[in-house]
Protein backbone atom coordinates (compact mmCIF):
# COMPACT_ATOMS: atom_id res chain seq x y z
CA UNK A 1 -1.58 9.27 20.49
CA UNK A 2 1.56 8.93 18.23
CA UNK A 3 0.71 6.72 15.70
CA UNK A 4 3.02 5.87 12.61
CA UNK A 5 2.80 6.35 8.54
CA UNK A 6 2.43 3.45 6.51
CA UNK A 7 3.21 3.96 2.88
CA UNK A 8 2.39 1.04 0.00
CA UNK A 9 3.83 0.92 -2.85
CA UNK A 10 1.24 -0.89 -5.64
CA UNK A 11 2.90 -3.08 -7.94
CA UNK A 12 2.67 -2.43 -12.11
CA UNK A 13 -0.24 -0.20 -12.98
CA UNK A 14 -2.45 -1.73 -9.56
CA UNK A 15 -3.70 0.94 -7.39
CA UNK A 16 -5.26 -2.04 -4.87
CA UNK A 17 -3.53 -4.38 -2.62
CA UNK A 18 -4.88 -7.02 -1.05
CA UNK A 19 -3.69 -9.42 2.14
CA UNK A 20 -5.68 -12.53 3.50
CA UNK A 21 -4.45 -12.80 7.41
CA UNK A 22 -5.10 -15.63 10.07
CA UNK A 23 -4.57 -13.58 13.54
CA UNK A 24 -3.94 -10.06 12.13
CA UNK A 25 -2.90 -7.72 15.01
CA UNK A 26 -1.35 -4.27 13.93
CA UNK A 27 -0.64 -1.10 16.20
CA UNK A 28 -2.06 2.02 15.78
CA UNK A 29 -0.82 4.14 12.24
CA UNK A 30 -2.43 5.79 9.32
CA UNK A 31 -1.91 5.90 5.59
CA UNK A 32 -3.22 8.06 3.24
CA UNK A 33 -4.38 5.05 1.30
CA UNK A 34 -8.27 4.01 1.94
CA UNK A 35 -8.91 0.60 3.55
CA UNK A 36 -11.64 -1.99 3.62
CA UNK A 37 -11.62 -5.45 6.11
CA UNK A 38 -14.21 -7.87 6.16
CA UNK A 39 -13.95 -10.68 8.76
CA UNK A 40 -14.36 -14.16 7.12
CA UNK A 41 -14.53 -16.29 10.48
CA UNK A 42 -14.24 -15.56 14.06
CA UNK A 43 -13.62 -11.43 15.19
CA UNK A 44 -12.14 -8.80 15.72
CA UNK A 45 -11.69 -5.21 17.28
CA UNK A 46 -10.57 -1.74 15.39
CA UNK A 47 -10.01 0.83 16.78
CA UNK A 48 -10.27 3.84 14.38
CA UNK A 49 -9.51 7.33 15.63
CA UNK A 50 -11.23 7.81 19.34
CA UNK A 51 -13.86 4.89 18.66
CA UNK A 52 -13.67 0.88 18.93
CA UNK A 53 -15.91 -1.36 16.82
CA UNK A 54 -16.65 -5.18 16.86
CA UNK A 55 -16.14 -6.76 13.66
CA UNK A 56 -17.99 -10.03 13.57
CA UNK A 57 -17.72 -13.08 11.21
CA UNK A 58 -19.48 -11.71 7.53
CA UNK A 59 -19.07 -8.11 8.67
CA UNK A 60 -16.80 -4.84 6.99
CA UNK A 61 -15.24 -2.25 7.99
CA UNK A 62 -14.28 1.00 5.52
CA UNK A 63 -11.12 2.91 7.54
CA UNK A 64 -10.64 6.22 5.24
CA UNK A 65 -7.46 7.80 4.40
CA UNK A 66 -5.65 9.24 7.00
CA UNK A 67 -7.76 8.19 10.03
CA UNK A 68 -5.42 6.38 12.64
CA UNK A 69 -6.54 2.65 13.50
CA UNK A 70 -6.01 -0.66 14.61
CA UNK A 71 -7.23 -3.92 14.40
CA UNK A 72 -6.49 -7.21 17.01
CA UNK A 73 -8.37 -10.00 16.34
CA UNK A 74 -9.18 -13.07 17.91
CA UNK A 75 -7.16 -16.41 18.10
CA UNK A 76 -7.49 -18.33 14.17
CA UNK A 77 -9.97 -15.62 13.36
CA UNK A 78 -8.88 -15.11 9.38
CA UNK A 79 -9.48 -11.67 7.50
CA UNK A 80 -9.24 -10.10 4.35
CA UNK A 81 -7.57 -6.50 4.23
CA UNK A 82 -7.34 -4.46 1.57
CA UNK A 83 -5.51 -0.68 0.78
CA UNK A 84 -6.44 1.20 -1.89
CA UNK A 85 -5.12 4.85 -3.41
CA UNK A 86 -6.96 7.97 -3.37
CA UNK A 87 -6.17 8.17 -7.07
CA UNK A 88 -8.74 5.48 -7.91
CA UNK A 89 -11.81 6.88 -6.94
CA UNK A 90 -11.36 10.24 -5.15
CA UNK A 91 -14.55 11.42 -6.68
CA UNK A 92 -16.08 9.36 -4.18
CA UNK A 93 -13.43 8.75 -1.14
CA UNK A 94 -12.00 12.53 -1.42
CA UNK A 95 -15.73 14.04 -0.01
CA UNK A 96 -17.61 11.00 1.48
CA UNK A 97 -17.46 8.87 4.22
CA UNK A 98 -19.91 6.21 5.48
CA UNK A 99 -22.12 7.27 8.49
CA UNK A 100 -21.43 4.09 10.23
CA UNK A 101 -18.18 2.64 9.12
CA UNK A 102 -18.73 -0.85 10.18
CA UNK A 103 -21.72 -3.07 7.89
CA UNK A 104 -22.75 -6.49 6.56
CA UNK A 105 -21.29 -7.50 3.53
CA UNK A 106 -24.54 -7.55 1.12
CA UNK A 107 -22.04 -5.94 -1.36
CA UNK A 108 -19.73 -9.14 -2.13
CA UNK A 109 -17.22 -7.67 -0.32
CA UNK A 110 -15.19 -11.22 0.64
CA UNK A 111 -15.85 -12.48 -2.97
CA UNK A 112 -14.10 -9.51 -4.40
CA UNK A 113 -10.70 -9.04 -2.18
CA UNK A 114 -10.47 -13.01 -3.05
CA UNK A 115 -10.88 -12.31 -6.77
CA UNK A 116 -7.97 -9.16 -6.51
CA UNK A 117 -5.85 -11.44 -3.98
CA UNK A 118 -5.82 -14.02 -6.85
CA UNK A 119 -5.41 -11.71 -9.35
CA UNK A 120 -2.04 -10.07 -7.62
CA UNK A 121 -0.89 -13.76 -6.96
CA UNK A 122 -1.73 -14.86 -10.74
CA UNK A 123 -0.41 -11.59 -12.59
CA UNK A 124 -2.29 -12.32 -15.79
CA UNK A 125 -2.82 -10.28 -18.89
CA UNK A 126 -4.01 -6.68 -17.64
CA UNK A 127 -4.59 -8.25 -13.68
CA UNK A 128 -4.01 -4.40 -12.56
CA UNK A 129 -6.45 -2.89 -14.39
CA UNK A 130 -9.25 -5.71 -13.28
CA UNK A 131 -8.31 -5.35 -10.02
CA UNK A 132 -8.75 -1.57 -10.29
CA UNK A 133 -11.86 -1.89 -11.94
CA UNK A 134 -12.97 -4.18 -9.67
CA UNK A 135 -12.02 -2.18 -6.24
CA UNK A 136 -14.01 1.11 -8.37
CA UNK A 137 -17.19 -0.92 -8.52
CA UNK A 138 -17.15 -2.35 -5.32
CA UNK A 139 -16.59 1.30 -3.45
CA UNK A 140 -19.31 2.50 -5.67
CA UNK A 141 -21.90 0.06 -5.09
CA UNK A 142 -21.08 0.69 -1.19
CA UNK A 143 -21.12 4.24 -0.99
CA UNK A 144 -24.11 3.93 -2.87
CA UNK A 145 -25.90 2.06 -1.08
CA UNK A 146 -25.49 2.93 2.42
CA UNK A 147 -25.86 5.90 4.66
CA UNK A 148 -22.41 8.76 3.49
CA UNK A 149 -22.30 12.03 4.64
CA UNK A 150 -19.80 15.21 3.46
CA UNK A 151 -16.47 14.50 4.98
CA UNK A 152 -13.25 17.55 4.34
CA UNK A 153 -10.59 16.41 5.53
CA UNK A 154 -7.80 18.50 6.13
CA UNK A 155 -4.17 18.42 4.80
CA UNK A 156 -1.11 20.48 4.16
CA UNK A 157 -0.33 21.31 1.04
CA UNK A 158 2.99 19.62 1.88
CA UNK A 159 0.85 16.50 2.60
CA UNK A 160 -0.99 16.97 -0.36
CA UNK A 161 2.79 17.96 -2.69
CA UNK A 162 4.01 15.06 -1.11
CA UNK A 163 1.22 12.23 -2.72
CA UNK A 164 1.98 13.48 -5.95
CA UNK A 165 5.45 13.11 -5.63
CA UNK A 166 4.55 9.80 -4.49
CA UNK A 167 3.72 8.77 -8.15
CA UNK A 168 5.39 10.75 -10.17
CA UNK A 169 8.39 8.77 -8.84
CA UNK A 170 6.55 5.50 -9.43
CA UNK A 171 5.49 6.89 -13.21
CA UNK A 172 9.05 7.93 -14.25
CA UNK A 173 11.33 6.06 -11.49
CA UNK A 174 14.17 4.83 -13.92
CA UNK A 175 15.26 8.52 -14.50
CA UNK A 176 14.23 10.06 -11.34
CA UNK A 177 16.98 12.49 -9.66
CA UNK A 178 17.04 13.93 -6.10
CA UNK A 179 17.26 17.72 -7.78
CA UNK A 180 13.77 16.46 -9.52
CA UNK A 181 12.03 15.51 -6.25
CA UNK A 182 13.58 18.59 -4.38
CA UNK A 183 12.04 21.00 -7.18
CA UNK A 184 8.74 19.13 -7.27
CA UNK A 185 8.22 20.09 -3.89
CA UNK A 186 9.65 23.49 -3.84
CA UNK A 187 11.99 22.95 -1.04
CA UNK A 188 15.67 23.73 -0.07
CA UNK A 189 17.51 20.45 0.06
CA UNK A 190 18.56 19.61 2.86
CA UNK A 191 14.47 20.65 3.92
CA UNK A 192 13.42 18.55 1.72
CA UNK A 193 15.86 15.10 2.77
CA UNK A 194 14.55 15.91 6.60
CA UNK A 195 11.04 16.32 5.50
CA UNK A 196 11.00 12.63 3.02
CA UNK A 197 12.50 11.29 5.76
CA UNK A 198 10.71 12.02 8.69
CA UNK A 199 7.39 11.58 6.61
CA UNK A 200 8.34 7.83 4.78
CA UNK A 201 10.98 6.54 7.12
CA UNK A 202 13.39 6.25 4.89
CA UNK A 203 15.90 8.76 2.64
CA UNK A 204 15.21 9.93 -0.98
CA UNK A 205 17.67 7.73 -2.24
CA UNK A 206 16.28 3.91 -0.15
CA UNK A 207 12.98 4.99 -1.46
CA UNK A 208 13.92 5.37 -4.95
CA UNK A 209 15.72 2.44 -4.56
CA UNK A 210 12.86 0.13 -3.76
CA UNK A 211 10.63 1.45 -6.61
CA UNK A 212 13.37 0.87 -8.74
CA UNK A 213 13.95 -2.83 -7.83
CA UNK A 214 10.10 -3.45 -7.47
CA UNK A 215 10.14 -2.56 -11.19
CA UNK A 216 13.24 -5.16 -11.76
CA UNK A 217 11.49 -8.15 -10.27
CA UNK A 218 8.68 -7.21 -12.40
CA UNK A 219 10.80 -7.85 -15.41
CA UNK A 220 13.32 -10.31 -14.42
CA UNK A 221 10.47 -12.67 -14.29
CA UNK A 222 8.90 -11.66 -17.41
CA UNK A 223 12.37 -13.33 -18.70
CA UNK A 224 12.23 -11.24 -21.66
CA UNK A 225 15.36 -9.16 -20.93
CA UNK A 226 19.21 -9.86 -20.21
CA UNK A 227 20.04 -8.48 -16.80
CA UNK A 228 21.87 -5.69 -17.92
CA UNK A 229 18.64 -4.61 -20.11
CA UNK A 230 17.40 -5.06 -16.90
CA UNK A 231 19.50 -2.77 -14.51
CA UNK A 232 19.56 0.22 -17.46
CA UNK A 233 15.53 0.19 -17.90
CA UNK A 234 15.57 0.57 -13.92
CA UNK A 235 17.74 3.42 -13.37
CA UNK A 236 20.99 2.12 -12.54
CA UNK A 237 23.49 2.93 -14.00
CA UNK A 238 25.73 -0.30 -13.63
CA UNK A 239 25.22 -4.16 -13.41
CA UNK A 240 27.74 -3.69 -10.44
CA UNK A 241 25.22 -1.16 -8.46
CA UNK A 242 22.25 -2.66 -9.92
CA UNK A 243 23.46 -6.30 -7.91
CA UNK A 244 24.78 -4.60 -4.99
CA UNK A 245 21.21 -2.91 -4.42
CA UNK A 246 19.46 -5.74 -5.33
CA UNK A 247 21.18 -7.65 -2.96
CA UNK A 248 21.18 -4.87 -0.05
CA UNK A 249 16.84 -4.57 -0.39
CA UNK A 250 15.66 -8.07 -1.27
CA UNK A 251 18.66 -10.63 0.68
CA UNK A 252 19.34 -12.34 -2.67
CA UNK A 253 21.30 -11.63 -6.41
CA UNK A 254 19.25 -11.10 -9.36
CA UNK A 255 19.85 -14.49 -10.48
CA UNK A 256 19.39 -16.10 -7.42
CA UNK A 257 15.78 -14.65 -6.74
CA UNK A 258 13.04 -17.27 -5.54
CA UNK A 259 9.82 -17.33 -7.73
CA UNK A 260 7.54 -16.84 -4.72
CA UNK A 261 9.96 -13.89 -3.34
CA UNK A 262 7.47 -10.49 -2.55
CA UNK A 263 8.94 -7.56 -1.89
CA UNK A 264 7.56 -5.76 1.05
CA UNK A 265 6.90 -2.39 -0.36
CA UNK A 266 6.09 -0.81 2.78
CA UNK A 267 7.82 2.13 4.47
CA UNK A 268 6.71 4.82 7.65
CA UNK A 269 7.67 7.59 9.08
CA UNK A 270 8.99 8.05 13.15
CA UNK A 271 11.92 6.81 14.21
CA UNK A 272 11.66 3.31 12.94
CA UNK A 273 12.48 2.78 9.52
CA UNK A 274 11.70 -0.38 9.19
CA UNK A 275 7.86 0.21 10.76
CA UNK A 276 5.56 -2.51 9.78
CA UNK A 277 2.11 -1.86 11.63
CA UNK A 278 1.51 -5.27 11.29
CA UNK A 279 2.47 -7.69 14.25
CA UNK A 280 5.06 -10.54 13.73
CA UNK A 281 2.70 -13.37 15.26
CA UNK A 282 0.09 -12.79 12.22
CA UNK A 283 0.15 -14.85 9.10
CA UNK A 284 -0.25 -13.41 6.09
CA UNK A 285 -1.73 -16.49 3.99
CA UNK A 286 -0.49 -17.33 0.64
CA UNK A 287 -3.36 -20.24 -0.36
């Protein structure tokens, strides 16, 4: 079964995301980020790897990194999804997985994607490292709680190169280089721009790009800097590329950027690069 990457980038220090979606319907792909659902009203099916489960209204579901699923639920059924990196509790999600993956949520589970949701909406004082300590203590309680059993999962040490790289970029974006990322990984160049590619969907340079102008929005609405302050904090090296790129990745100038603008932060890998898993005809709910 071919089934693509997703990749999300987390906002500021966040290592959670969070969606709330009336008539979520993705195809089948894989991240290496771990996931948790819980159905709020109405169902819903996953498929995860070679199985199918039937998520019912007050019921979870914990997909782990790198397994390849699905979900299609019903007409107005409404579910919270969240992804979460390896990075924030690997102790745990590195060598465990739940014996069955689907369970009632006795945990709080709904209660605490809302608070996080919020949270991301919100973006008060220190809201990434709540949400991260809130995500920790929910996947502890879980894991705790229910039936886990030894799970090794295996990787390439390309795969494995290639996470890290992942957020060393993110931690020191505004001076990254392509000569950086191509010695990180220990590969020839022009293996390494076929090998980024073909496992994010896009080239070293779009990716960059979008981490770099995440980062911008970030600021630009903290009002606290001029836009040239701006651009040079970000990595570029002019207010003339800064715009143009701004322009090219979010459809609007610097200046002219809505307040309720989000910058989807996902890319894949195949043949598409602009792979969402996530199909058009669900709503991804902003109350």
């Amino acid at each position: 079964m071919l089934a693509n990457h997703e990749h999300r980038v987390y906002p500021d220090h966040s290592l959670v995301w969070v969606g709330k979606y009336r008539n979520l319907k993705n195809i089948s792909h894989w991240h290496f980020d771990h996931e948790i659902a819980v159905c709020e009203s109405g169902e819903a099916l996953i498929s995860l790897n070679k199985e199918t489960y039937s998520l019912q209204k007050g019921q979870c579901i914990y997909l782990r990194g790198q397994s390849i699923h699905s979900i299609i639920s019903a007409p107005d059924t409404t579910m919270y999804v969240s992804l979460f990196s390896d990075e924030l509790i690997r102790r745990i999600t590195d060598n465990y997985c739940l014996d069955c993956p689907v369970f009632a949520d006795q945990f709080g589970v709904l209660e605490t994607l809302d608070r996080i949701r919020k949270a991301g909406i919100v973006k008060g004082r220190f809201y990434d490292e709540i949400s991260n300590a809130l995500m920790q203590q929910l996947i502890a309680g879980i894991f705790s709680a229910l039936e886990i059993r030894e799970a090794a999962v295996a990787t390439s040490a390309a795969a494995e190169r290639y996470k890290k790289l992942l957020y060393d970029i993110d931690e020191n974006s505004e001076s990254y280089s392509f000569s950086r990322a191509v010695d990180y990984m220990h590969m020839f160049e022009a293996y390494f721009s076929r090998f980024f590619k073909r496992i994010s969907g896009m080239t070293f340079s779009m990716y960059l790009n979008h981490i770099r102008v995440n980062k911008a929005i970030d600021l630009i609405r903290n009002r606290e800097m001029s836009m040239t302050e701006v651009a040079m904090s970000c990595g570029f090296d002019t207010i003339r590329s800064f715009n143009r790129v701004f322009r090219q990745i979010t459809g609007y100038s610097p200046r002219e950027l809505p307040d309720s603008y989000i910058l989807n932060l996902r890319s894949n890998s195949g043949n598409d690069s602009d792979f969402d898993p996530t199909i058009k005809t669900s709503e991804l709910m902003r109350d």
